[in-house]
C-alpha atoms as a PDB file:
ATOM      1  CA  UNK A   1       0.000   0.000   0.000  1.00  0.00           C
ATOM      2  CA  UNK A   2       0.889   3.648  -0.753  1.00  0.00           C
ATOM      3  CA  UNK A   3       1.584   6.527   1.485  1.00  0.00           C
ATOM      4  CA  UNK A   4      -0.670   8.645  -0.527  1.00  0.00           C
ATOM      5  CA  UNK A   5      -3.531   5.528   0.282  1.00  0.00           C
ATOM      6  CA  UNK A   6      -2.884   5.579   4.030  1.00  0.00           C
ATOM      7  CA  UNK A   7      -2.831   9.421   3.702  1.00  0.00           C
ATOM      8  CA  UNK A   8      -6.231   9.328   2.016  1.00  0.00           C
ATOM      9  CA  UNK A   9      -7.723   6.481   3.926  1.00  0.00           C
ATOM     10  CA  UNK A  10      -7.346   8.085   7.575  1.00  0.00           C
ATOM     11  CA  UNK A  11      -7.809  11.528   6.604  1.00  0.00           C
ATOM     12  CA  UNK A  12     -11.343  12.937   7.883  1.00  0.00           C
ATOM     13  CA  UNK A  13     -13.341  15.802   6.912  1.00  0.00           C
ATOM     14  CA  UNK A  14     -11.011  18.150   8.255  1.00  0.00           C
ATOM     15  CA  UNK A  15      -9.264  19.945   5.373  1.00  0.00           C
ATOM     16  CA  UNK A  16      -5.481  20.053   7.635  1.00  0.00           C
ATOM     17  CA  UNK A  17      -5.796  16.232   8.377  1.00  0.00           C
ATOM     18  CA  UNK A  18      -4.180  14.941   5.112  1.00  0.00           C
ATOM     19  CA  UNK A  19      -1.460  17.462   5.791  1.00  0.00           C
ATOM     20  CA  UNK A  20      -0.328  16.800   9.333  1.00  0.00           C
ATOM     21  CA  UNK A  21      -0.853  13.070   8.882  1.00  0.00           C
ATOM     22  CA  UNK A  22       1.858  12.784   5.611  1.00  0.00           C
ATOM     23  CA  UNK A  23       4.003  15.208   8.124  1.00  0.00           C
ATOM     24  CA  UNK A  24       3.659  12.433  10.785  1.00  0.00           C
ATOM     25  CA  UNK A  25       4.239   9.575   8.691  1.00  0.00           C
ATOM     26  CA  UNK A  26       7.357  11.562   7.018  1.00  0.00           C
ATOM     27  CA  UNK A  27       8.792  12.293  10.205  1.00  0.00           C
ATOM     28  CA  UNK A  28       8.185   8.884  11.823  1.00  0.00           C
ATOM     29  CA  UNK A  29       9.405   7.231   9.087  1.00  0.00           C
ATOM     30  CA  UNK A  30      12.911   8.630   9.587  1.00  0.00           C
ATOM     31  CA  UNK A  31      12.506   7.639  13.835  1.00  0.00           C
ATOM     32  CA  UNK A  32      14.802   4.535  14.364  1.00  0.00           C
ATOM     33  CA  UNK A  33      11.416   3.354  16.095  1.00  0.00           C
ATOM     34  CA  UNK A  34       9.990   3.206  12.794  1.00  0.00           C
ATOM     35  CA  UNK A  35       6.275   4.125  13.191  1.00  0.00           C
ATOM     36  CA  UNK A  36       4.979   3.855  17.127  1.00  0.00           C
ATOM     37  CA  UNK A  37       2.576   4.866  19.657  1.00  0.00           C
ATOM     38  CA  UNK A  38       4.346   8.047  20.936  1.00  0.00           C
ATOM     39  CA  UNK A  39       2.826   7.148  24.432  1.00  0.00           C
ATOM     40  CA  UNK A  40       3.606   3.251  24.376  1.00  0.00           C
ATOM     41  CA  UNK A  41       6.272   3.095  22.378  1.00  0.00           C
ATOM     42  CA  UNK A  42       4.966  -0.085  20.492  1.00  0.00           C
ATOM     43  CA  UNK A  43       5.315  -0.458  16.952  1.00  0.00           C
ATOM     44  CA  UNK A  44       2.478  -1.009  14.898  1.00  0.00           C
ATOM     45  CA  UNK A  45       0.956  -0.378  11.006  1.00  0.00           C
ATOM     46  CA  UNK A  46      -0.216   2.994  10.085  1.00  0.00           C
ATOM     47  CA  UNK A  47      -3.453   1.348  10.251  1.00  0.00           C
ATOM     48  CA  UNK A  48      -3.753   1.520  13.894  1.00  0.00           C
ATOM     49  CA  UNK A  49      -2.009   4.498  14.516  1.00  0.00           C
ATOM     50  CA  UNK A  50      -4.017   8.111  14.908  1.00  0.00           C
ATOM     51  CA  UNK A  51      -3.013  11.259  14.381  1.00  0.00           C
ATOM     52  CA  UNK A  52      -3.670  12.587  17.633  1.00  0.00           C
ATOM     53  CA  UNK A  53      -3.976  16.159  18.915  1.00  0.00           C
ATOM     54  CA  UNK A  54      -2.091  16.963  21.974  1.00  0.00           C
ATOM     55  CA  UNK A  55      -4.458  19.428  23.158  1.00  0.00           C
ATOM     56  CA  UNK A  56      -7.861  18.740  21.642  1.00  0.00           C
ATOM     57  CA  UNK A  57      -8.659  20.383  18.544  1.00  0.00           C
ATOM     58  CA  UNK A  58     -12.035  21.604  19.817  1.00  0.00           C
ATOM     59  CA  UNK A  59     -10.042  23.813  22.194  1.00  0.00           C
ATOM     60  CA  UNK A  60      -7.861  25.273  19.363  1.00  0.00           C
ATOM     61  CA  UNK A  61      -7.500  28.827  17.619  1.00  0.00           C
ATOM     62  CA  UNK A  62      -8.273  28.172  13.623  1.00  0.00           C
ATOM     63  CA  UNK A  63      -4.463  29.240  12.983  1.00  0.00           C
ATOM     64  CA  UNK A  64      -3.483  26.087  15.151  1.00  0.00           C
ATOM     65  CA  UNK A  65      -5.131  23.735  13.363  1.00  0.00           C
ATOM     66  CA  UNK A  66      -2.379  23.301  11.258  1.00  0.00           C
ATOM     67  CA  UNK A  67       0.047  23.354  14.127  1.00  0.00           C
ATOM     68  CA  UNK A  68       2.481  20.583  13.278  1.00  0.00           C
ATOM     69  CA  UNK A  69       3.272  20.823  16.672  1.00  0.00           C
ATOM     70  CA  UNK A  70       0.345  19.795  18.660  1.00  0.00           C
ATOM     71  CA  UNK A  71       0.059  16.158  16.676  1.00  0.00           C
ATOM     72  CA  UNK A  72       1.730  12.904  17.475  1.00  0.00           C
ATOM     73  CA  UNK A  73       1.168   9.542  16.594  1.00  0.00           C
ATOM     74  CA  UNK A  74      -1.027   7.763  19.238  1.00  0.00           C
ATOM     75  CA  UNK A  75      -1.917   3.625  19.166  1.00  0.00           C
ATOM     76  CA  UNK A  76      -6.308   3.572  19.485  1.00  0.00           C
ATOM     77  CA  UNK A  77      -5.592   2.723  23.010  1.00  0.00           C
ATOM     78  CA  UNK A  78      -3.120   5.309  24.454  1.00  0.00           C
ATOM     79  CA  UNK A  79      -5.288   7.857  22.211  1.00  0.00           C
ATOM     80  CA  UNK A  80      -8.291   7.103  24.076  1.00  0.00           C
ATOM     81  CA  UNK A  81      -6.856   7.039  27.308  1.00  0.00           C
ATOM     82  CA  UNK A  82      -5.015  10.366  26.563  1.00  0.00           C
ATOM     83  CA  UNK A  83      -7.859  12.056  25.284  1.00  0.00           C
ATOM     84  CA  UNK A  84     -10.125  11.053  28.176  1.00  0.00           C
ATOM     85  CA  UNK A  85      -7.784  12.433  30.681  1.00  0.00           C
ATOM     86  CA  UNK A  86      -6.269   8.896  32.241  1.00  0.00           C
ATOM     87  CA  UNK A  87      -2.740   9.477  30.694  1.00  0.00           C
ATOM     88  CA  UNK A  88      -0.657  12.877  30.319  1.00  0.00           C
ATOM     89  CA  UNK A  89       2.652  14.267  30.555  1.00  0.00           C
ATOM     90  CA  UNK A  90       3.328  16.127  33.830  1.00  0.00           C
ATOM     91  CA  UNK A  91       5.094  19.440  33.954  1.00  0.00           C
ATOM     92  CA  UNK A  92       8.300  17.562  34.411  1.00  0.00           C
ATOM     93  CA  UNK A  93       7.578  16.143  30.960  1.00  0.00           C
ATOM     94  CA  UNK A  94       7.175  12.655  32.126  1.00  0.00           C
ATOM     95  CA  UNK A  95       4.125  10.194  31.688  1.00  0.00           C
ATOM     96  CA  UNK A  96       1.631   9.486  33.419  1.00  0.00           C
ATOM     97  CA  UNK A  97      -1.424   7.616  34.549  1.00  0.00           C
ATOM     98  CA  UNK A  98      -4.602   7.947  36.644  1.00  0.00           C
ATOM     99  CA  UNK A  99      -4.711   6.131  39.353  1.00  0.00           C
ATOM    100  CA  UNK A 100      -7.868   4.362  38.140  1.00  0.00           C
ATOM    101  CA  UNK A 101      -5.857   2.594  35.048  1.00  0.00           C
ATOM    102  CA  UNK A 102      -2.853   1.508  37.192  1.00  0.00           C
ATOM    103  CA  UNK A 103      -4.338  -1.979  38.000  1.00  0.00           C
ATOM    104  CA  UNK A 104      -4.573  -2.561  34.269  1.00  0.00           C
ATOM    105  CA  UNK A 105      -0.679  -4.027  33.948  1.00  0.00           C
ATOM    106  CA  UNK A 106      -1.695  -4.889  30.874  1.00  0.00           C
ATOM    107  CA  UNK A 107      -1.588  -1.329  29.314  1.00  0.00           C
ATOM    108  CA  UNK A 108       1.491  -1.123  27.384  1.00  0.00           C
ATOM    109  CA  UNK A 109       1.678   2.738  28.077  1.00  0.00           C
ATOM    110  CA  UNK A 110       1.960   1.446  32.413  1.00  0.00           C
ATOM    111  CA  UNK A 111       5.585   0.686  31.413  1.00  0.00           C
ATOM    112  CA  UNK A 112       6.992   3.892  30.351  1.00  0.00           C
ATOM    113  CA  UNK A 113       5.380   5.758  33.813  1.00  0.00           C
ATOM    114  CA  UNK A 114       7.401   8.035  35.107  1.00  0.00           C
ATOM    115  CA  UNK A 115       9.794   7.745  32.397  1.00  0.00           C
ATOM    116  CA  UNK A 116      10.071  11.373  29.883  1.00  0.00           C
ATOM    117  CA  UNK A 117       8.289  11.592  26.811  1.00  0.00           C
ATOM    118  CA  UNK A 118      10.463  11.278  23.873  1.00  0.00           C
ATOM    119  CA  UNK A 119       8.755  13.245  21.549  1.00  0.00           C
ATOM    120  CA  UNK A 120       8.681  16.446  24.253  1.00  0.00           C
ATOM    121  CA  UNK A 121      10.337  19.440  22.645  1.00  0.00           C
ATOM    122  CA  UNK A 122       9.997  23.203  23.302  1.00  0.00           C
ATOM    123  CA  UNK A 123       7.167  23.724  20.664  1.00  0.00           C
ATOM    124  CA  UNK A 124       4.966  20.826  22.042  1.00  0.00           C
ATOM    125  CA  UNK A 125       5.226  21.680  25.564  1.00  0.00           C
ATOM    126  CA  UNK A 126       2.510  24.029  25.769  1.00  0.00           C
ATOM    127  CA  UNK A 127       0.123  21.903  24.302  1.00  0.00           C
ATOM    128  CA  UNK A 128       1.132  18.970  26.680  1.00  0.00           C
ATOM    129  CA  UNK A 129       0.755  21.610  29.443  1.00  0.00           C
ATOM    130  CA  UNK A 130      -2.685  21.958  28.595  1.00  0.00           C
ATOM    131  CA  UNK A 131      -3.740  19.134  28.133  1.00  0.00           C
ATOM    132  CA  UNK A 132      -2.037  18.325  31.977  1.00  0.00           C
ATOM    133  CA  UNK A 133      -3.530  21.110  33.599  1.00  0.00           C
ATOM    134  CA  UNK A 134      -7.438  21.013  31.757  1.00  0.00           C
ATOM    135  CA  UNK A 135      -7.891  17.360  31.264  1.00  0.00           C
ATOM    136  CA  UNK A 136      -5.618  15.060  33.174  1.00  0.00           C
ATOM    137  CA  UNK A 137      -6.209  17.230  36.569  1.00  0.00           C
ATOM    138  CA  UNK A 138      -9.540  17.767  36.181  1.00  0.00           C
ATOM    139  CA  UNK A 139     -10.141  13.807  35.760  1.00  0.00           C
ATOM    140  CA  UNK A 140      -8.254  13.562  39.443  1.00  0.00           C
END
């Protein structure tokens, strides 16, 4: 299959999704990781990977939706978990989890707790901020 299929298969109605999905697949494709969950580190197909806002699109100014900066790759299961405030980065850029997931072992993303997120940078930190301070608190 073709990156311009993958492109056009997970690509929504949102005219800046084709866009900052090729830039994640470009930039992944160059990670020694290969493509991955940039919460769980596991490596899986494009297939099963989302392109996943760090701070949810909903909450966004319309210049940011094109924000290469405020997508990573997320596996369906960290990207739910992020997005419904169980997972985050803390201010001291590491992961992690609510305390309400942490008898799931199971969870691929349990194992990189308290370890820093490798994709943290100075232009994704504010979003990851956010998403800390609105979401994951709030769900405490």
């Amino acid at each position: 299959m073709t990156l311009r299929y993958f492109i056009r298969l997970f690509s929504s109605k949102r005219p800046e999704s084709r866009e900052l999905r090729k830039h994640l697949i470009n930039k992944y494709n160059s990670d020694s990781l290969g493509y991955h969950c940039s919460m769980c580190l596991k490596q899986y197909p494009l297939s099963l990977l989302d392109t996943s806002h760090l701070k949810p699109r909903y909450t966004l100014q319309k210049h940011e939706y094109k924000s290469l900066n405020n997508i990573e790759f997320m596996c369906k299961i960290c990207h739910n978990l992020y997005d419904k405030g169980n997972i985050s980065i803390d201010r001291s850029h590491n992961i992690i989890a609510h305390s309400n997931i942490l008898q799931f072992n199971h969870l691929h993303v349990l194992a990189n707790v308290k370890q820093t997120y490798s994709k943290i940078n100075k232009y994704n930190a504010e979003y990851l901020l956010w998403h800390f301070t609105n979401i994951f608190m709030k769900n405490s």
